[in-house]
N, C-alpha and C. Protein backbone atom coordinates (compact mmCIF):
# COMPACT_ATOMS: atom_id res chain seq x y z
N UNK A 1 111.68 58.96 91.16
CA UNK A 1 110.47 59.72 91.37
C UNK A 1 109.42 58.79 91.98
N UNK A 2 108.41 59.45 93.00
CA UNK A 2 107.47 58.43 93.65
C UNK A 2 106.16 59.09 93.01
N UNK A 3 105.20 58.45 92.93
CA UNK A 3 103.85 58.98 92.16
C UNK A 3 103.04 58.33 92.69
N UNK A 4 101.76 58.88 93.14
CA UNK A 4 100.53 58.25 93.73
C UNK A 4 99.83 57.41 92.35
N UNK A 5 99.25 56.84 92.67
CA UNK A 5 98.84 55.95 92.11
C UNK A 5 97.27 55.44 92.50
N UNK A 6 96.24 55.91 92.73
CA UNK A 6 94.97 56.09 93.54
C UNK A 6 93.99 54.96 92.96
N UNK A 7 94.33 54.92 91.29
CA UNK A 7 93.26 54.30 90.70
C UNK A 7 93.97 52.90 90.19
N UNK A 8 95.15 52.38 90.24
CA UNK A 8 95.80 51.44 90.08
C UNK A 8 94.66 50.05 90.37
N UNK A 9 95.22 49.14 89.40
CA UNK A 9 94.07 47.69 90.00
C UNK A 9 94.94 46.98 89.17
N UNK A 10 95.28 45.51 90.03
CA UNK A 10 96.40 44.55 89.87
C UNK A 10 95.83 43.93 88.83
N UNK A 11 96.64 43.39 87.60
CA UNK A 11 96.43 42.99 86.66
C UNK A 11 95.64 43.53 85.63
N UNK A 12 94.78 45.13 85.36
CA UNK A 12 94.26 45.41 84.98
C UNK A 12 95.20 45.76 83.53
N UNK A 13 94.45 45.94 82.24
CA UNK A 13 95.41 46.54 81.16
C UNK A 13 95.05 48.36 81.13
N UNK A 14 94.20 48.16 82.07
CA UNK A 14 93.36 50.12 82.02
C UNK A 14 94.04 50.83 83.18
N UNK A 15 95.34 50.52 83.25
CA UNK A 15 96.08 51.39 84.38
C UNK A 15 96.66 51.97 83.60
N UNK A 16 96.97 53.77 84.38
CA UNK A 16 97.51 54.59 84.17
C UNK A 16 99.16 54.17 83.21
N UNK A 17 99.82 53.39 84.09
CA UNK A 17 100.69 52.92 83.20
C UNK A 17 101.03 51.31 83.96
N UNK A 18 102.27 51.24 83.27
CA UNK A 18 102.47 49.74 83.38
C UNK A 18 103.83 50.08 83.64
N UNK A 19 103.97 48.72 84.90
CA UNK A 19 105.02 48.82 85.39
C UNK A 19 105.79 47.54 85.46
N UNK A 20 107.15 47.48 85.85
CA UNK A 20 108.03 46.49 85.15
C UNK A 20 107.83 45.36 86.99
N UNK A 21 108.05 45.87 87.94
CA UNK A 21 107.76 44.69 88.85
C UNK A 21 106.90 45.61 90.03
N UNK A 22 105.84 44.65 90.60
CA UNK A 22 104.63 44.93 91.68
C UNK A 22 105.19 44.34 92.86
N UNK A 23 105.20 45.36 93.84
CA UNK A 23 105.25 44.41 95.04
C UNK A 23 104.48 44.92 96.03
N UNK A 24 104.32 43.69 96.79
CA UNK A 24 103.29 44.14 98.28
C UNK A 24 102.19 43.58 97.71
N UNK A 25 101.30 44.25 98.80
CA UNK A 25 99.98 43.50 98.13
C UNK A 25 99.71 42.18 98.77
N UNK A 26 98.54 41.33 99.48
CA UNK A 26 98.30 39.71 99.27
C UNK A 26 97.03 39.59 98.62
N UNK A 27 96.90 38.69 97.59
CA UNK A 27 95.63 38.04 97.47
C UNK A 27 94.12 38.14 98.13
N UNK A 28 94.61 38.17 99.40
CA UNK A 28 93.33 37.79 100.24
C UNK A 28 92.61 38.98 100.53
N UNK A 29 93.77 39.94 100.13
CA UNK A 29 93.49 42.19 101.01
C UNK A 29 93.30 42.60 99.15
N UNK A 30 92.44 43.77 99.20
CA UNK A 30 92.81 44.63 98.23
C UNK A 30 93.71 45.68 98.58
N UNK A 31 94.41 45.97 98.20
CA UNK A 31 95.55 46.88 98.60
C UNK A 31 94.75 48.52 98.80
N UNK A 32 95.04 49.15 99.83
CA UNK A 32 94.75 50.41 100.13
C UNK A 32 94.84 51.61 99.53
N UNK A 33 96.57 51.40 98.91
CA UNK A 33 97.43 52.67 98.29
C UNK A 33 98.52 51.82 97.20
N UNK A 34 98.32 52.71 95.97
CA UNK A 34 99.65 52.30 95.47
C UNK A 34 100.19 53.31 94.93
N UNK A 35 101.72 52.94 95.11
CA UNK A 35 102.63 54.38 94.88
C UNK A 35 103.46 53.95 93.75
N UNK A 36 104.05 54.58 92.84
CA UNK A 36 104.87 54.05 91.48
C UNK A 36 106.02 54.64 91.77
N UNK A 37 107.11 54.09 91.94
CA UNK A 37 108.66 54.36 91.79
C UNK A 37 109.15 54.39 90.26
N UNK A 38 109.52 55.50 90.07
CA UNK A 38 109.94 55.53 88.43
C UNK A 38 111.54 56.26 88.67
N UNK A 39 112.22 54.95 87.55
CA UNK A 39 113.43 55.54 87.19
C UNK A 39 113.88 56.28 86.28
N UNK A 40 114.30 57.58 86.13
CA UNK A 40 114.23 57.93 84.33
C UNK A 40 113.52 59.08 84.30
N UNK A 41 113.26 59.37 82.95
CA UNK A 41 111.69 60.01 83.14
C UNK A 41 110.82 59.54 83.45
N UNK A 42 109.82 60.81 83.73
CA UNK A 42 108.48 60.08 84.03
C UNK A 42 107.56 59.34 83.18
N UNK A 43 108.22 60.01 81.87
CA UNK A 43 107.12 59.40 80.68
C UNK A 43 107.21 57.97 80.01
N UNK A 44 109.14 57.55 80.11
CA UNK A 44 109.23 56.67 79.56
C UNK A 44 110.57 56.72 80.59
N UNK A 45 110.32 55.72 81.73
CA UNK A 45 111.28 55.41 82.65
C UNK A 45 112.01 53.87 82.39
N UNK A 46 113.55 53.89 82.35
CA UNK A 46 113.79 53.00 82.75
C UNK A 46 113.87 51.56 83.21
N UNK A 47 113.37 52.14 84.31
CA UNK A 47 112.48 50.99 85.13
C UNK A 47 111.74 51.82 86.05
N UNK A 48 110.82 50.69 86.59
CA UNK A 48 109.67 51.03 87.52
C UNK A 48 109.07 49.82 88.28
N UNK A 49 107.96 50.61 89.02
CA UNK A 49 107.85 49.53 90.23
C UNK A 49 106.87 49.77 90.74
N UNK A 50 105.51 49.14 90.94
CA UNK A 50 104.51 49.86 91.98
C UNK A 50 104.63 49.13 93.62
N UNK A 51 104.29 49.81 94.59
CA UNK A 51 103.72 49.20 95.73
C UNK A 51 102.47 49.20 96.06
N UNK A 52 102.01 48.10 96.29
CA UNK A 52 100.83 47.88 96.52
C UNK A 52 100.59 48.31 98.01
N UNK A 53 100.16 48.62 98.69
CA UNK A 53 100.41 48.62 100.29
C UNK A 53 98.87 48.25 100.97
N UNK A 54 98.72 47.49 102.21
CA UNK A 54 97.67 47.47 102.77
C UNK A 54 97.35 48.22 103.72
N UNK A 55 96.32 47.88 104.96
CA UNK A 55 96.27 48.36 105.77
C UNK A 55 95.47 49.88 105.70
N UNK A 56 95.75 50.48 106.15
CA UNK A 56 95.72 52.08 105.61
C UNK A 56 95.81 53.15 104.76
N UNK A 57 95.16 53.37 104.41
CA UNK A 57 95.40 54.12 102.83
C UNK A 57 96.67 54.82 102.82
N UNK A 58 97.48 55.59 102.40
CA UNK A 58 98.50 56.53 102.73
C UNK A 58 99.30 57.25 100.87
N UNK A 59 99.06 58.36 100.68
CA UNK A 59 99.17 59.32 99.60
C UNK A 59 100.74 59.28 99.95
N UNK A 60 101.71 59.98 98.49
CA UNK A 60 102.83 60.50 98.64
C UNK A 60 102.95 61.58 99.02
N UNK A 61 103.79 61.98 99.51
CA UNK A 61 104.49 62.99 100.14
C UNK A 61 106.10 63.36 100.59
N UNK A 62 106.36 64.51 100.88
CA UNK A 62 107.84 64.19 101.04
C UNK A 62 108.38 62.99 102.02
N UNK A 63 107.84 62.88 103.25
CA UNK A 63 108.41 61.73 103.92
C UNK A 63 107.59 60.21 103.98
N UNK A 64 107.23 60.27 102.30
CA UNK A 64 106.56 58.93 101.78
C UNK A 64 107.87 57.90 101.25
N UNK A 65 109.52 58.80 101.15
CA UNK A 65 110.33 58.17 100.51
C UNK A 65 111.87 58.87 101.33
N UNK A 66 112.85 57.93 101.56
CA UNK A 66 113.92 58.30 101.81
C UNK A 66 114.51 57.21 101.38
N UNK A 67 116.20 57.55 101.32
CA UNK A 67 117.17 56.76 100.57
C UNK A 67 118.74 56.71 101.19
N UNK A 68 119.39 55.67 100.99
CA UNK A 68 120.38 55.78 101.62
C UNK A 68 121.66 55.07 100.55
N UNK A 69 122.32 55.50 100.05
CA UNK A 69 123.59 54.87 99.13
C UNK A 69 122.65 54.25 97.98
N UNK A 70 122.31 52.96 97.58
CA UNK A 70 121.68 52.37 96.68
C UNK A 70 120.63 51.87 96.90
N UNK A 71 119.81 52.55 98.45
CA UNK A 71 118.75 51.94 98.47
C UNK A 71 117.77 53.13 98.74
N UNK A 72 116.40 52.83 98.54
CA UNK A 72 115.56 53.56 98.51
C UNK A 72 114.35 52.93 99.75
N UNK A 73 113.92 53.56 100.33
CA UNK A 73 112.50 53.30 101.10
C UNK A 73 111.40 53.39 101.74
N UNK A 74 110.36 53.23 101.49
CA UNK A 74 109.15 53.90 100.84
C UNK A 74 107.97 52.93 101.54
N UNK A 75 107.22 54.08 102.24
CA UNK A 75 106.30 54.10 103.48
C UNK A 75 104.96 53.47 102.31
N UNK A 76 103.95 52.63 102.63
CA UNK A 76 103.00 52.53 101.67
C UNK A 76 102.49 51.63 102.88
N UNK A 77 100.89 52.18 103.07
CA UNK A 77 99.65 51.56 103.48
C UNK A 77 100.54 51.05 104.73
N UNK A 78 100.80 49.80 105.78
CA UNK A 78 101.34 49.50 106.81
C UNK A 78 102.49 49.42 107.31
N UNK A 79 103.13 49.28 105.39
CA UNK A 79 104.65 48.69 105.68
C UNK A 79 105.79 49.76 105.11
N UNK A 80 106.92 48.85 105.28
CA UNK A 80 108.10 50.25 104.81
C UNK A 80 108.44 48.73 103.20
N UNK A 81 108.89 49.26 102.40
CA UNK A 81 109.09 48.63 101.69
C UNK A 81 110.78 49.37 100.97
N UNK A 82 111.88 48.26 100.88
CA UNK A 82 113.52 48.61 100.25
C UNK A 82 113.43 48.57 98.91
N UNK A 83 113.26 48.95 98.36
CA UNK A 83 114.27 48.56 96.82
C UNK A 83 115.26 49.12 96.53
N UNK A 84 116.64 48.23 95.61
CA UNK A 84 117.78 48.80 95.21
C UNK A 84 117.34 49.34 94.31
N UNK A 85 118.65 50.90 93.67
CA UNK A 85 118.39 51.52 92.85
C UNK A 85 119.56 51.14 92.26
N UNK A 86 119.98 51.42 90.66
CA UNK A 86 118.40 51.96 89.84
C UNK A 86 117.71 50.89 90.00
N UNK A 87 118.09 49.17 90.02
CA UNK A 87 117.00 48.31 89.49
C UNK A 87 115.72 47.99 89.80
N UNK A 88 115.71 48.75 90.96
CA UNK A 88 114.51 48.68 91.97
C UNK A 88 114.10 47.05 92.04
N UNK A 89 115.08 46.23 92.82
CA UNK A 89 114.49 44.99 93.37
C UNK A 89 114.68 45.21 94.82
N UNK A 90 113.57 44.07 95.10
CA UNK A 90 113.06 44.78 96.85
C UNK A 90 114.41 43.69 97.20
N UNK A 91 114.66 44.35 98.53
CA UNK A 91 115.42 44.20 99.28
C UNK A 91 115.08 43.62 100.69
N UNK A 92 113.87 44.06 101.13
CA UNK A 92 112.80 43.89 101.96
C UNK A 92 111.69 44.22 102.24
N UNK A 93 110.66 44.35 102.85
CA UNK A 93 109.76 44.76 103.15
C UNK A 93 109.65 44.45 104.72
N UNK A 94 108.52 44.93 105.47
CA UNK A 94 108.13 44.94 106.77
C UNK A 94 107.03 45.59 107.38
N UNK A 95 106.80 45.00 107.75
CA UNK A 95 105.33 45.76 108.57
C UNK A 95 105.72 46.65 109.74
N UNK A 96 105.24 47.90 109.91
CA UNK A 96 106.21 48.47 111.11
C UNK A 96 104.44 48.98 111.90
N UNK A 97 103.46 48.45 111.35
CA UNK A 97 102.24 49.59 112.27
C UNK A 97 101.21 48.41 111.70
N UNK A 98 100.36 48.81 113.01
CA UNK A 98 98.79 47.56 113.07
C UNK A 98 97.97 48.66 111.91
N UNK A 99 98.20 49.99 111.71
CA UNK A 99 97.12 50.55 110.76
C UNK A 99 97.82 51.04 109.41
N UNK A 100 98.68 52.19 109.88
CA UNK A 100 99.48 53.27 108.70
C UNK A 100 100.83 53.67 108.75
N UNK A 101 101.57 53.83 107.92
CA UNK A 101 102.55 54.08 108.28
C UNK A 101 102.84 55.10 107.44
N UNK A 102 102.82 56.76 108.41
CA UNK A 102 102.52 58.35 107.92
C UNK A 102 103.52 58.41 107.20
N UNK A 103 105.14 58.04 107.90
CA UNK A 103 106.42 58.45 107.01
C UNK A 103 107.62 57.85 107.45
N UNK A 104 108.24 57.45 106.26
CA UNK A 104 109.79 57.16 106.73
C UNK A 104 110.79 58.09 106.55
N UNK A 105 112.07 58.06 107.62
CA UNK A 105 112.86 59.19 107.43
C UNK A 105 114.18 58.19 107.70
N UNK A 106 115.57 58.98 107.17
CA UNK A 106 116.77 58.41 107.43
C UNK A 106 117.26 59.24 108.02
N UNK A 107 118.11 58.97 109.32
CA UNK A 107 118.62 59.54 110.09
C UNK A 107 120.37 59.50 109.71
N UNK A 108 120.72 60.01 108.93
CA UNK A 108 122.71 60.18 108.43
C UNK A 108 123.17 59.74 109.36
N UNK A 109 123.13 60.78 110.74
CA UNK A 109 124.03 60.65 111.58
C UNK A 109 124.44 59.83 112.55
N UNK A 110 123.03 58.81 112.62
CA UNK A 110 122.65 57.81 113.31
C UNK A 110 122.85 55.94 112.49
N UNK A 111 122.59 56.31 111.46
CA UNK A 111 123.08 55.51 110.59
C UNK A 111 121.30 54.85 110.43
N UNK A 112 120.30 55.39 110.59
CA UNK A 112 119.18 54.54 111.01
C UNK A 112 118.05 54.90 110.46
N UNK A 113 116.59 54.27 110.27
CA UNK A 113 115.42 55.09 109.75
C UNK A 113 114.22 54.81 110.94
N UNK A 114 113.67 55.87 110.27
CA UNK A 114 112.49 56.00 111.60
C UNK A 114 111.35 56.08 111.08
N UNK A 115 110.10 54.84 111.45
CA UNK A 115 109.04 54.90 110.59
C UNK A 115 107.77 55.46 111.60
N UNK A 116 107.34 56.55 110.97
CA UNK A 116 105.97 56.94 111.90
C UNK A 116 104.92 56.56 111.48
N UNK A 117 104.18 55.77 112.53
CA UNK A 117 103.05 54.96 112.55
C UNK A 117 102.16 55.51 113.10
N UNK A 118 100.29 55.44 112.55
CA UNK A 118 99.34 55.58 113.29
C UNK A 118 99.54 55.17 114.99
N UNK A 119 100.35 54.26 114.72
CA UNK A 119 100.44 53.37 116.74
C UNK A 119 101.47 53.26 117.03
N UNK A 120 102.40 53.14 116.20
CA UNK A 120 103.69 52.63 116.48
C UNK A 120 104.91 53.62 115.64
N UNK A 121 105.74 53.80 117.02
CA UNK A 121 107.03 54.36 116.04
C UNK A 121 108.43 52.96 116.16
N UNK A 122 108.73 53.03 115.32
CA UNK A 122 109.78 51.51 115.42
C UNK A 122 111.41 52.88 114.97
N UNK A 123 112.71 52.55 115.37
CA UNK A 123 113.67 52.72 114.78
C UNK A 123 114.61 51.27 114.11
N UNK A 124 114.83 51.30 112.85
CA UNK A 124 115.27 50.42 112.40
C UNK A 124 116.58 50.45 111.86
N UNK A 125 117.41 49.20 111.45
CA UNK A 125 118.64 49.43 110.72
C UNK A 125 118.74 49.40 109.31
N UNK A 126 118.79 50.50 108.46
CA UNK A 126 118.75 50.40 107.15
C UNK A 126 118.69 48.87 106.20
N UNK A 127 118.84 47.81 107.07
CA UNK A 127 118.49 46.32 106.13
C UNK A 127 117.64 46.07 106.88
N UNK A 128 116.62 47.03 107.82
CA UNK A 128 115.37 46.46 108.34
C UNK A 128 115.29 45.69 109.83
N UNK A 129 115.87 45.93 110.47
CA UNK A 129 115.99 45.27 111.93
C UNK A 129 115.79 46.12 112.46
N UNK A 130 114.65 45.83 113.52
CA UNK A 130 114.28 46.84 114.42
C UNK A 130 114.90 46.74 115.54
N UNK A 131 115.19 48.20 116.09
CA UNK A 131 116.37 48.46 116.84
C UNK A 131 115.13 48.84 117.97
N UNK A 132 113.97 48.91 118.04
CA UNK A 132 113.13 49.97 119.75
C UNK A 132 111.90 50.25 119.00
N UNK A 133 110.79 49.71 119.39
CA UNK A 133 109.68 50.52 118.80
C UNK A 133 108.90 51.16 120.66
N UNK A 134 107.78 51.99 119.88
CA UNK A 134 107.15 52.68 121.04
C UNK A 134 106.08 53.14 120.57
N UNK A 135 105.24 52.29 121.25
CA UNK A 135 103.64 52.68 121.54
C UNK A 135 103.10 53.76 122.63
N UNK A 136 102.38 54.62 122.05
CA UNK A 136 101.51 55.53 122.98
C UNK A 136 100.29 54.89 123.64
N UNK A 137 99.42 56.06 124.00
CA UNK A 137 98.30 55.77 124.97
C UNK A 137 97.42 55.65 123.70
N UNK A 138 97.27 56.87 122.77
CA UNK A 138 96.43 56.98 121.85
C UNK A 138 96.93 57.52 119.95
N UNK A 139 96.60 57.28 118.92
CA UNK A 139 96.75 57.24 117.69
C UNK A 139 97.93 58.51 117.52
N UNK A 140 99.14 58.34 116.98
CA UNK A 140 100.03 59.40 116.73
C UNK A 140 99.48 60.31 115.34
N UNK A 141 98.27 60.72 115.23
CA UNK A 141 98.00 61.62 114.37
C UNK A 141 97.92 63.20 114.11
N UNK A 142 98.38 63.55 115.07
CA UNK A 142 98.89 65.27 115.22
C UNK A 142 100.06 65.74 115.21
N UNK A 143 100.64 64.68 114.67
CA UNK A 143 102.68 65.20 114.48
C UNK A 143 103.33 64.38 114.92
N UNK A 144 104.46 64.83 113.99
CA UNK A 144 105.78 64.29 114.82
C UNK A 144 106.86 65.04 114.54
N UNK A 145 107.82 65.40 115.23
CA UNK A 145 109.36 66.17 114.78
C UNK A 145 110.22 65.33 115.50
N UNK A 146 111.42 65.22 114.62
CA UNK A 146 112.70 64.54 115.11
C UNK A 146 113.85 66.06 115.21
N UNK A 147 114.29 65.94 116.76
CA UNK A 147 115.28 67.03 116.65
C UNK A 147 116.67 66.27 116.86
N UNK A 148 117.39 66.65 117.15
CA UNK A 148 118.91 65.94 117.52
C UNK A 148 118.49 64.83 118.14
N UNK A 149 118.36 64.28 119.39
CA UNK A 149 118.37 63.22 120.14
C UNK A 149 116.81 63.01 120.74
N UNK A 150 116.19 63.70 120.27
CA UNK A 150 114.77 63.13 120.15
C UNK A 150 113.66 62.88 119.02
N UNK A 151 112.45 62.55 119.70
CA UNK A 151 111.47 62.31 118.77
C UNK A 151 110.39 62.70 119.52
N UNK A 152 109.56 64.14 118.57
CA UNK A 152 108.43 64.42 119.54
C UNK A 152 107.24 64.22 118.89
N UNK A 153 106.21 63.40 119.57
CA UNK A 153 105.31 62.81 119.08
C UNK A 153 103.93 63.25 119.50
N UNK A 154 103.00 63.86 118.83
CA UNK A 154 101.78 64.33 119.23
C UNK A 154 100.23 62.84 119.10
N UNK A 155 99.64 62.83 120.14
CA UNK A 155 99.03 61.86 119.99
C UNK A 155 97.30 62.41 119.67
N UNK A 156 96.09 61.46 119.26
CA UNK A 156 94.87 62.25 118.80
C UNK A 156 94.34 62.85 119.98
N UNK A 157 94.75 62.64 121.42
CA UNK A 157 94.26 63.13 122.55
C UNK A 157 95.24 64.94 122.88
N UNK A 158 95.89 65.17 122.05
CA UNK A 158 97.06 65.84 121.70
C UNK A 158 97.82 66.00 123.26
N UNK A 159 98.35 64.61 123.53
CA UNK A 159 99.43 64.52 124.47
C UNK A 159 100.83 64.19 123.86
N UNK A 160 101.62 65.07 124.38
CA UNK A 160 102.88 64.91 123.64
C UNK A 160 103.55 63.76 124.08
N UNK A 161 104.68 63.53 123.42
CA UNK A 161 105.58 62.40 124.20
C UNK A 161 106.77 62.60 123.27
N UNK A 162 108.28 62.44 124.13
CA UNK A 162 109.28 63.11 123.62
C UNK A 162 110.36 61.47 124.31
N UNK A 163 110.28 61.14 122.95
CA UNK A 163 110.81 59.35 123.03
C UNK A 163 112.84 59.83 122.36
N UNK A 164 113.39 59.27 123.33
CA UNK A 164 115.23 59.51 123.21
C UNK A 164 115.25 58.44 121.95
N UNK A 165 116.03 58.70 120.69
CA UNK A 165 116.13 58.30 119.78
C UNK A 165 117.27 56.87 120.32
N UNK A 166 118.11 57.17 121.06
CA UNK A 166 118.71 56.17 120.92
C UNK A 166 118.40 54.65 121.34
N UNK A 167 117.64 54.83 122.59
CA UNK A 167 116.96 54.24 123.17
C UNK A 167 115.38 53.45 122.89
N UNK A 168 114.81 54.60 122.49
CA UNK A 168 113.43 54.29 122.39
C UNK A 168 112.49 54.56 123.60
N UNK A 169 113.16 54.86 124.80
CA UNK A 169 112.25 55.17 125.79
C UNK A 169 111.62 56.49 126.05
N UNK A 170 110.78 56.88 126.59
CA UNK A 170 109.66 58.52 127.20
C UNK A 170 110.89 58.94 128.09
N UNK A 171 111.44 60.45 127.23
CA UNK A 171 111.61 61.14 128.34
C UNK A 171 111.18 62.13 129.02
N UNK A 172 111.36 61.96 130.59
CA UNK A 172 110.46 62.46 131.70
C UNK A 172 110.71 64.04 131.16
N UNK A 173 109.84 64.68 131.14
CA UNK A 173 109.48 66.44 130.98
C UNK A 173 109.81 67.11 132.36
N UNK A 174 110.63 68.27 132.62
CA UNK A 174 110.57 68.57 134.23
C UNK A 174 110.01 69.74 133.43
N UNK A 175 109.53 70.58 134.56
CA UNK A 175 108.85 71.90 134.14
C UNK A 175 109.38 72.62 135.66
């Protein structure tokens, strides 16, 4: 289960709850967003895990989390962040966007995940290697849909752009 976490503060004993390992986060940033990964119930999980995330604020939602065999991974403030399940130890982390990063998705058929960024869309390999990223003219904040072999991306100027998944490049529109 993923849970927002709005009022979270590192090291505090007056958090909502307490969690077994923190990650993300530096010293120098106060963290933007934190999201709680709980194993179990919600009331008395398992294990658990917060992310701290910078950059950009960013709430849960459905494509705040996707998963693939024993791993889980989860969009927070700039970066995409792995943990194995159940034990939830990170696996990696990464920065995929200069501001936010709206959502991660796993692609089955492709074998791959796709992180949508305020600026940047990156496709990566489930242990985090980026396979093509792609920058627009202006902020990807009016959508995005992934259909079969594309990715259509609405920008704040609401110009579309329809980027070939395999590739990563703009494909040309005929009309």
């Amino acid at each position: 289960m993923l849970v927002n976490e709005p009022t979270y503060s590192q090291g505090s004993t007056d958090n909502r709850r307490k969690y077994d390992y923190e990650y993300g986060g530096e010293d120098k940033f106060h963290h933007a967003c934190a999201h709680g990964v709980l194993v179990g119930d919600s009331e008395e999980p398992e294990v658990s895990a917060v992310i701290l995330g910078i950059g950009g604020a960013t709430g849960t939602h459905k494509h705040s989390f996707a998963y693939k065999d024993d791993t889980c991974f989860i969009a927070a403030g700039d970066s995409v962040f792995a943990l194995g399940i159940p034990e939830l130890d990170i696996k990696w982390s990464k920065k995929v966007d200069f501001a936010t990063c709206f959502g991660i998705y796993y692609l089955v058929e492709r074998d791959c995940l796709i992180s949508w960024g305020e600026v940047d869309v990156l496709r990566m390999k489930p242990g985090g290697e980026e396979v093509w990223s792609f920058c627009g003219a202006d902020i990807f904040t009016e959508g995005m849909e992934i259909h079969e072999n594309s990715i259509e991306l609405t920008d704040f100027n609401n110009r579309v752009y329809t980027i070939d998944i395999d590739s990563g490049n703009e494909v040309e529109k005929y009309t």
